[in-house]
Protein backbone atom coordinates (compact mmCIF):
# COMPACT_ATOMS: atom_id res chain seq x y z
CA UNK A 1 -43.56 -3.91 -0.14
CA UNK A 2 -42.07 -6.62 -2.39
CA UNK A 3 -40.91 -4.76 -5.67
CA UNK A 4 -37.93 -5.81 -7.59
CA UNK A 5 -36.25 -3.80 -10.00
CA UNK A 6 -36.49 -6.37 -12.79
CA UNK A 7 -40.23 -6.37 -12.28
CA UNK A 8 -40.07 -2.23 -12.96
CA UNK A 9 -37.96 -2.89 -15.90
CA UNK A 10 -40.74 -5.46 -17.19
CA UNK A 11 -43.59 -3.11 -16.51
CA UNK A 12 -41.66 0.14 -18.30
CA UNK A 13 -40.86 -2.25 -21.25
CA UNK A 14 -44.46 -3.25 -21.76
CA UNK A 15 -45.69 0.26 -21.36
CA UNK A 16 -43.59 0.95 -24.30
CA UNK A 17 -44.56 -1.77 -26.50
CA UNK A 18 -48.10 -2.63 -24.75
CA UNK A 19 -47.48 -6.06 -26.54
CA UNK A 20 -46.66 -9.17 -24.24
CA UNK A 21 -44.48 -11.14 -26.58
CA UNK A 22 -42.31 -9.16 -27.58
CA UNK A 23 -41.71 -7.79 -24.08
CA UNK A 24 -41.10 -11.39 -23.24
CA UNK A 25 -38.50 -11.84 -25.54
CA UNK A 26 -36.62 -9.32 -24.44
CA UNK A 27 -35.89 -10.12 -21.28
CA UNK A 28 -35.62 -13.69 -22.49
CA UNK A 29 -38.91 -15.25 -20.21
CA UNK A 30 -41.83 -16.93 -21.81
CA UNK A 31 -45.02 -14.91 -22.22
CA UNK A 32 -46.88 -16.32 -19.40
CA UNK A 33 -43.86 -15.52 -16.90
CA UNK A 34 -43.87 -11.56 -17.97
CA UNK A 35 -47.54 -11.92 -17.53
CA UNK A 36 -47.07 -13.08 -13.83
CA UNK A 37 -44.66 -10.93 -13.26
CA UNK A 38 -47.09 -7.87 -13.90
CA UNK A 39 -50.23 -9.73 -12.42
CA UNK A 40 -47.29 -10.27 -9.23
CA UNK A 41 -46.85 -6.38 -9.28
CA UNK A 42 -50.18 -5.43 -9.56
CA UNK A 43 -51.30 -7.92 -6.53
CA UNK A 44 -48.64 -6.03 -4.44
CA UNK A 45 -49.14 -2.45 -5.13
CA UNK A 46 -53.41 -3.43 -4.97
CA UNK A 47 -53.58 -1.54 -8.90
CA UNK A 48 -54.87 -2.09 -11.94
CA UNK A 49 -51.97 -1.47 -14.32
CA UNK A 50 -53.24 -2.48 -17.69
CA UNK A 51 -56.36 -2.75 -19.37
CA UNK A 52 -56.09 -6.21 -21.13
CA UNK A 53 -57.86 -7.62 -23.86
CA UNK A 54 -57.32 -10.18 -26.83
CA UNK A 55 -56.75 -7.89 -29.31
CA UNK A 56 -54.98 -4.51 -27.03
CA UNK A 57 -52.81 -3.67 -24.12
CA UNK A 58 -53.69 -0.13 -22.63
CA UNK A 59 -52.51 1.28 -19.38
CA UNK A 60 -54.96 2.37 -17.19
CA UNK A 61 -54.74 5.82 -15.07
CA UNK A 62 -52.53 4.35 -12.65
CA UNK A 63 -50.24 2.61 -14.61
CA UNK A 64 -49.50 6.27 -16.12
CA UNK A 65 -48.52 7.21 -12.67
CA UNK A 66 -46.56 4.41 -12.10
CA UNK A 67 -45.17 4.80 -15.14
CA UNK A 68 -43.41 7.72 -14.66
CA UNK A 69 -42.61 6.80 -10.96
CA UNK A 70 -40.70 4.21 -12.06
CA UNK A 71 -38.96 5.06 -14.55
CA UNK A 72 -37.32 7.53 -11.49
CA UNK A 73 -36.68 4.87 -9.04
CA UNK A 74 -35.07 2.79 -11.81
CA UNK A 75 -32.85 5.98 -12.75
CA UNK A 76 -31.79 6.07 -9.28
CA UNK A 77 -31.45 2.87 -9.08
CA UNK A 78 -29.11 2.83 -12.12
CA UNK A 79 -27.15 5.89 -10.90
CA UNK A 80 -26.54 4.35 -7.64
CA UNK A 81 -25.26 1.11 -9.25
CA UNK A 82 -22.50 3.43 -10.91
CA UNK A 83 -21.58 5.15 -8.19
CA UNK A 84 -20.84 1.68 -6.25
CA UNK A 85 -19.06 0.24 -9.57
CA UNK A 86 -17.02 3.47 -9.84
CA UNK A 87 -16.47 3.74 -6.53
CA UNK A 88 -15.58 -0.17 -6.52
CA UNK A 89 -13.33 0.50 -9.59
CA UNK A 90 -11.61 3.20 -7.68
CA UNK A 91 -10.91 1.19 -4.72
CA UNK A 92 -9.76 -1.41 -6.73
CA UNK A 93 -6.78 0.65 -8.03
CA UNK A 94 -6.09 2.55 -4.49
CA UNK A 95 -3.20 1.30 -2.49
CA UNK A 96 -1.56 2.78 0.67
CA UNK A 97 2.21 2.25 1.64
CA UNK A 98 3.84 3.59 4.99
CA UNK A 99 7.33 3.41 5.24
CA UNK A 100 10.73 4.73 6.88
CA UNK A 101 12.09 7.74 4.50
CA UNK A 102 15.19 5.96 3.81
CA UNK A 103 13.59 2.87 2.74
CA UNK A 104 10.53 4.58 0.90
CA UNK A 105 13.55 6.11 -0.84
CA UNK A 106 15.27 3.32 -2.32
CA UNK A 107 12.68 0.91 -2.41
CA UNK A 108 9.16 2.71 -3.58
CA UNK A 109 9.71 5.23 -6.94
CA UNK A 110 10.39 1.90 -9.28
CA UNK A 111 8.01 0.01 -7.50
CA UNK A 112 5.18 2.80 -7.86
CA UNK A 113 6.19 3.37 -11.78
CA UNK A 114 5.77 0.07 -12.33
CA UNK A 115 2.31 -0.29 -10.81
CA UNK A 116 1.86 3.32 -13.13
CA UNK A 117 2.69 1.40 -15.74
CA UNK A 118 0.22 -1.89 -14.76
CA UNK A 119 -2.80 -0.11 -13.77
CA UNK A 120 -2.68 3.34 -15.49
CA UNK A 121 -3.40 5.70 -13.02
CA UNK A 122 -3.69 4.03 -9.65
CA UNK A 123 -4.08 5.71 -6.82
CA UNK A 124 -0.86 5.78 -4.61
CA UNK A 125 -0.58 6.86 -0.87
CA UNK A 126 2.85 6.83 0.92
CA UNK A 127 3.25 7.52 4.63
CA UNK A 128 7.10 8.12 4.84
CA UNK A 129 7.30 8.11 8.41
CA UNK A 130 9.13 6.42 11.26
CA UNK A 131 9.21 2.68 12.24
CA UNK A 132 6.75 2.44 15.01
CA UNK A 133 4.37 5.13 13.37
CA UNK A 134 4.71 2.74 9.93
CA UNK A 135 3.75 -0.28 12.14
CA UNK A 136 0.66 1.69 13.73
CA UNK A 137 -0.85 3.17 10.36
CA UNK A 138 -0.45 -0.58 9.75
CA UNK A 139 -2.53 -1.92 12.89
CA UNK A 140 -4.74 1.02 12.47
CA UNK A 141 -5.67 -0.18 8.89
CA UNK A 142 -4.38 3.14 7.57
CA UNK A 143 -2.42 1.15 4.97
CA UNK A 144 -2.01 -2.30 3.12
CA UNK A 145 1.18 -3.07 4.29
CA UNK A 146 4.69 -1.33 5.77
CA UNK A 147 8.16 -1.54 4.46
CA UNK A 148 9.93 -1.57 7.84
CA UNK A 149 13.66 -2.19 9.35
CA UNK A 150 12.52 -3.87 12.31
CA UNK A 151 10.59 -7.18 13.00
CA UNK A 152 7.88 -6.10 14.71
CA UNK A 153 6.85 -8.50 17.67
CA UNK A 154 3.37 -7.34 17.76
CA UNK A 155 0.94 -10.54 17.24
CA UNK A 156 -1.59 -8.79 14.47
CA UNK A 157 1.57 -8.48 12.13
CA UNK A 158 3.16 -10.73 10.07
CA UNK A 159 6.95 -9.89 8.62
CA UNK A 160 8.71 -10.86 5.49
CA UNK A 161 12.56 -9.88 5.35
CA UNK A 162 13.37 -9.04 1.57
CA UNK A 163 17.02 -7.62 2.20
CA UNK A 164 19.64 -6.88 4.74
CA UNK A 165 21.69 -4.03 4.91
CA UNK A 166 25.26 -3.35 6.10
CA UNK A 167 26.31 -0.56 8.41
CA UNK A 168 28.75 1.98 6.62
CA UNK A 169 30.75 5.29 7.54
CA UNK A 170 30.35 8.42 5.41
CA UNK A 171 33.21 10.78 6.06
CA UNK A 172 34.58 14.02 4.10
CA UNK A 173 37.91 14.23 3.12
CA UNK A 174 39.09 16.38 5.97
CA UNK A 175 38.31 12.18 8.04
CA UNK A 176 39.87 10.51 5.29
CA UNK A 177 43.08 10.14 6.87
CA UNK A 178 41.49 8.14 10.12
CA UNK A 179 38.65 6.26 8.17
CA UNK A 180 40.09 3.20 5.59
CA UNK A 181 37.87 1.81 3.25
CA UNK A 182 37.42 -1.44 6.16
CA UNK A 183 36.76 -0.33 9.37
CA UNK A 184 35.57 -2.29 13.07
CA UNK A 185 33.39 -1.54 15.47
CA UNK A 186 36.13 -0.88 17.91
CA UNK A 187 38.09 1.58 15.92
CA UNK A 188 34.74 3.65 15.90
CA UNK A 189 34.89 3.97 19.91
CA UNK A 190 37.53 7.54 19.66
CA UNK A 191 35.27 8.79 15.94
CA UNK A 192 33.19 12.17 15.89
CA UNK A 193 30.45 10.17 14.85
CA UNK A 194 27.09 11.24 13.43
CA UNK A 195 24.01 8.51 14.03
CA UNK A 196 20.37 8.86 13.85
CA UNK A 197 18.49 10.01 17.08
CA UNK A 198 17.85 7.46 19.66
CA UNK A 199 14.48 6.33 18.55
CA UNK A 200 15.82 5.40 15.45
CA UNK A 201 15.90 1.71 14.43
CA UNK A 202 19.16 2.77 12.85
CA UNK A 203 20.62 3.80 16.42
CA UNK A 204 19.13 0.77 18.09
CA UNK A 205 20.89 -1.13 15.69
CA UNK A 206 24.47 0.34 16.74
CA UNK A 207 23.77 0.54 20.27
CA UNK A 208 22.72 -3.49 20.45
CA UNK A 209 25.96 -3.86 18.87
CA UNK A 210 28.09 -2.00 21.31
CA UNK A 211 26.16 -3.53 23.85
CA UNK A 212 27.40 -6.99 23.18
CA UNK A 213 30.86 -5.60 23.73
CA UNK A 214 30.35 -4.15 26.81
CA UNK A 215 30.32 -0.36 25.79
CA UNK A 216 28.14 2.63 25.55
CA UNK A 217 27.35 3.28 21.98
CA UNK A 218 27.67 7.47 22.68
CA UNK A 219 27.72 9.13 19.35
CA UNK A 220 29.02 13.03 19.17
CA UNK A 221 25.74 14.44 17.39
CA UNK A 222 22.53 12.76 16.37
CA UNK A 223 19.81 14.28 14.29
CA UNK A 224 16.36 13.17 12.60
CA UNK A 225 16.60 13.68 9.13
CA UNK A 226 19.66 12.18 6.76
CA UNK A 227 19.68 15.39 4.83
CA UNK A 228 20.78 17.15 8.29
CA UNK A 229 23.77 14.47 8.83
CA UNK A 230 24.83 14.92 5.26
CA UNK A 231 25.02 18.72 5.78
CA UNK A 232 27.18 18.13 8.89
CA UNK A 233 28.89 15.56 7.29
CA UNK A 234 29.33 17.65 4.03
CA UNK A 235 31.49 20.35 6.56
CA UNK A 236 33.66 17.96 8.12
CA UNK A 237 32.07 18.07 12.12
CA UNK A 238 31.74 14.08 12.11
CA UNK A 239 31.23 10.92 10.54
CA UNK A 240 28.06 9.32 9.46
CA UNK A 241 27.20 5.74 10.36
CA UNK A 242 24.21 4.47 8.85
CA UNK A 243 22.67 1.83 7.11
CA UNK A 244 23.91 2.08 3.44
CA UNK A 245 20.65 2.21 1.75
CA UNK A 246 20.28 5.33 4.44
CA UNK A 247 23.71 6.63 2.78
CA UNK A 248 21.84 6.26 -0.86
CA UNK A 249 20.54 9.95 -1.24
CA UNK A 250 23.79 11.16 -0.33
CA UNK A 251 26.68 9.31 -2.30
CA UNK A 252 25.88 12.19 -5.39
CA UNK A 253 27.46 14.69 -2.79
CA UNK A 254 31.00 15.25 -3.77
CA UNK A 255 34.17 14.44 -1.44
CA UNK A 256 32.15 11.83 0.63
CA UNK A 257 33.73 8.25 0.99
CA UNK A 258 31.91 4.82 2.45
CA UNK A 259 33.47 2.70 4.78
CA UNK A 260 32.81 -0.52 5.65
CA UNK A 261 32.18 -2.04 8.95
CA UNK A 262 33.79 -5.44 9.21
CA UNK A 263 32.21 -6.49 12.20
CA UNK A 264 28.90 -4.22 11.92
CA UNK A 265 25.68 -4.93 12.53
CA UNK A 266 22.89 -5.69 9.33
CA UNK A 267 19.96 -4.06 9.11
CA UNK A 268 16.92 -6.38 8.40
CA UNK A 269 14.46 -4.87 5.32
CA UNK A 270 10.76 -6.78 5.36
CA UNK A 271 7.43 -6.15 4.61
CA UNK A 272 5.10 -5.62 7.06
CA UNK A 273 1.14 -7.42 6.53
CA UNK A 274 -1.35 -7.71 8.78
CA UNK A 275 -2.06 -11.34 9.53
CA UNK A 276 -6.15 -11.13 9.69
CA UNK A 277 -7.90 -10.01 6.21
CA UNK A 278 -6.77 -10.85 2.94
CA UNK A 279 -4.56 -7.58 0.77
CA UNK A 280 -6.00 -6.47 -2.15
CA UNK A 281 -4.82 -7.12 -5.99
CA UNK A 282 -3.10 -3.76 -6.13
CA UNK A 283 -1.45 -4.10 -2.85
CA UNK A 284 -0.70 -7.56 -3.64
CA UNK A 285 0.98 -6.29 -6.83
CA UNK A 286 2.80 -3.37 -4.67
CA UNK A 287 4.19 -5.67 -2.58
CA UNK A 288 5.90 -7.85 -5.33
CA UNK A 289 6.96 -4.73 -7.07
CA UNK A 290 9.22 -4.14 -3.61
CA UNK A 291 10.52 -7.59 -3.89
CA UNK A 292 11.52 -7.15 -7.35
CA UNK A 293 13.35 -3.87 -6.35
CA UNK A 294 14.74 -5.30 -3.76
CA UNK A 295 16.30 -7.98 -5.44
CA UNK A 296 17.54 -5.73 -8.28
CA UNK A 297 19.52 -4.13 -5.78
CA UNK A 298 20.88 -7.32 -3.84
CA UNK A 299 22.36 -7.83 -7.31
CA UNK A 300 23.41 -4.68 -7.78
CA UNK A 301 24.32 -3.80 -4.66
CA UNK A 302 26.07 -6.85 -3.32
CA UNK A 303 28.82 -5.95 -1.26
CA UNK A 304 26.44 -3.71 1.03
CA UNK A 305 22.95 -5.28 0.08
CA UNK A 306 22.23 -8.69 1.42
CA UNK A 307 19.78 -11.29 0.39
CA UNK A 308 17.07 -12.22 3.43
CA UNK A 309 18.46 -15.03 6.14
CA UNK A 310 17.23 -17.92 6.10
CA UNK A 311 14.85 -16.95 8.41
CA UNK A 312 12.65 -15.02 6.54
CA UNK A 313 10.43 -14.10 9.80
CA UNK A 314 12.53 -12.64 12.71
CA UNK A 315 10.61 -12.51 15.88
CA UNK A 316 11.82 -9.61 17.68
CA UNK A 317 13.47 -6.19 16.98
CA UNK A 318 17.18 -6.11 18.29
């Protein structure tokens, strides 16, 4: 059956009125188009809807019926249409960010206020999780984009290095004796030091940077979470090397010192899209947002926060 809504509309509106003209004008068609439209409708459903004659519009029996069918599919009709333009309005303000902690950290709270601030109460997911799980929420379409510290070499993914960061120590005062403020690699090799576990970007970072000098990178403790290192740290057991934005939550501790490494390895920062689909207008926004943070703290941050190569796209992770 070949119903439109507009031709309900037209038929409830002239059961109202029962007058032709006016019904016409106010869905801006000439008289003889309503009229076809209703002769159209009553040809489909095989039903005399009005009793017509030059001086009175009635509705017959089952135009009544009709009548009040209608005016219930139209109702549903309308409350389906808001559902999908809620729903659409909704989705338009939903975005969905995975991230490593330490990066989700520095790089997301500004970046989320200010979309707070642009779309007034957007819907904001973070997945604060490791690299490779960041990557697969990513692939999975679990999330607009990732904020990673690796260049994935995966081909659905496309990667956009917004910052580098330096590798720093973070000692107590009982190390301050053997850690100056400028440190190398090789003065590392006799350290207590504390890194990140070995499926850490942060630790294949280090070790790819030993391994071009020909040693073992062979830390004396390694742990998961940052707010464990600072803890041992914090007591004096070892010495933290870590990217510095991974140092950021705990430079408020007191008695800690950074270090820089001379000769250490930097940590690319990027954003992480897929390369099939288009983003949305929210994560489009969310993704500038983490620029603009990012190069606040380049500026801010420039003896340990670098601006991106000049190869914005690195092809493989070290």
């Amino acid at each position: 059956m070949n119903v439109s809504p507009r031709q309900l509309r037209m038929f409830l509106a002239l059961t109202a009125s029962l007058n032709f003209s006016r019904t016409a004008e106010q869905f801006f068609v000439t008289q003889p188009s309503l009229s076809k439209a209703i002769r159209d409708l009553e040809e489909e459903l095989g039903l005399r809807l009005f009793e017509r004659s030059t001086r009175s519009v009635k509705l017959t029996e089952s135009g009544e019926r009709l009548a009040g069918l209608a005016r219930g599919v139209i109702g549903e009709f309308d409350a389906g249409l808001e559902r999908l333009r809620t729903s659409a309005e909704r989705a338009s303000k939903q975005v969905a960010i995975a991230s490593l902690p330490s990066l989700a950290n520095v790089l997301l709270p500004a970046a989320c206020s200010a979309l707070e601030a642009r779309y007034g109460d957007p819907r904001i997911t973070i997945h604060d999780c490791s690299n490779a799980a960041s990557i697969e929420r990513l692939i999975d379409g679990q999330v607009d984009f990732s904020i990673a510290s690796v260049a994935p070499s995966h081909p659905d993914v496309r990667y956009e290095e917004i910052l580098r960061d330096r590798f720093v120590l973070l000692s107590s005062a009982r190390w301050h004796a053997r850690v100056a403020e400028r440190m190398r690699l090789d003065d590392l090799v006799e350290l207590p030091l504390i890194s990140m576990t070995d499926s850490s970007t942060a630790m294949r970072y280090m070790s790819a940077a030993y391994l071009q000098r020909g040693i073992e990178f062979r830390p004396k403790m390694q742990f998961d979470q940052v707010g464990t290192i600072a803890g041992f740290v914090k007591q004096g057991l070892g010495i933290a090397v870590l990217p510095y934005l991974g140092t950021t939550p705990l430079l408020t501790l007191r008695g800690l010192r950074v270090s820089e490494i001379v000769d250490g390895p930097v940590r690319s920062v990027g954003i992480v899209t897929r390369r099939a689909g288009t983003s949305t207008a929210i994560a489009q926004q969310a993704m500038q947002e983490v620029r603009t943070v990012a190069g606040a703290l380049i500026a801010r941050q420039a003896e340990w926060v670098l601006p991106p190569s000049a190869r914005r796209t690195r092809p493989r992770s070290p």
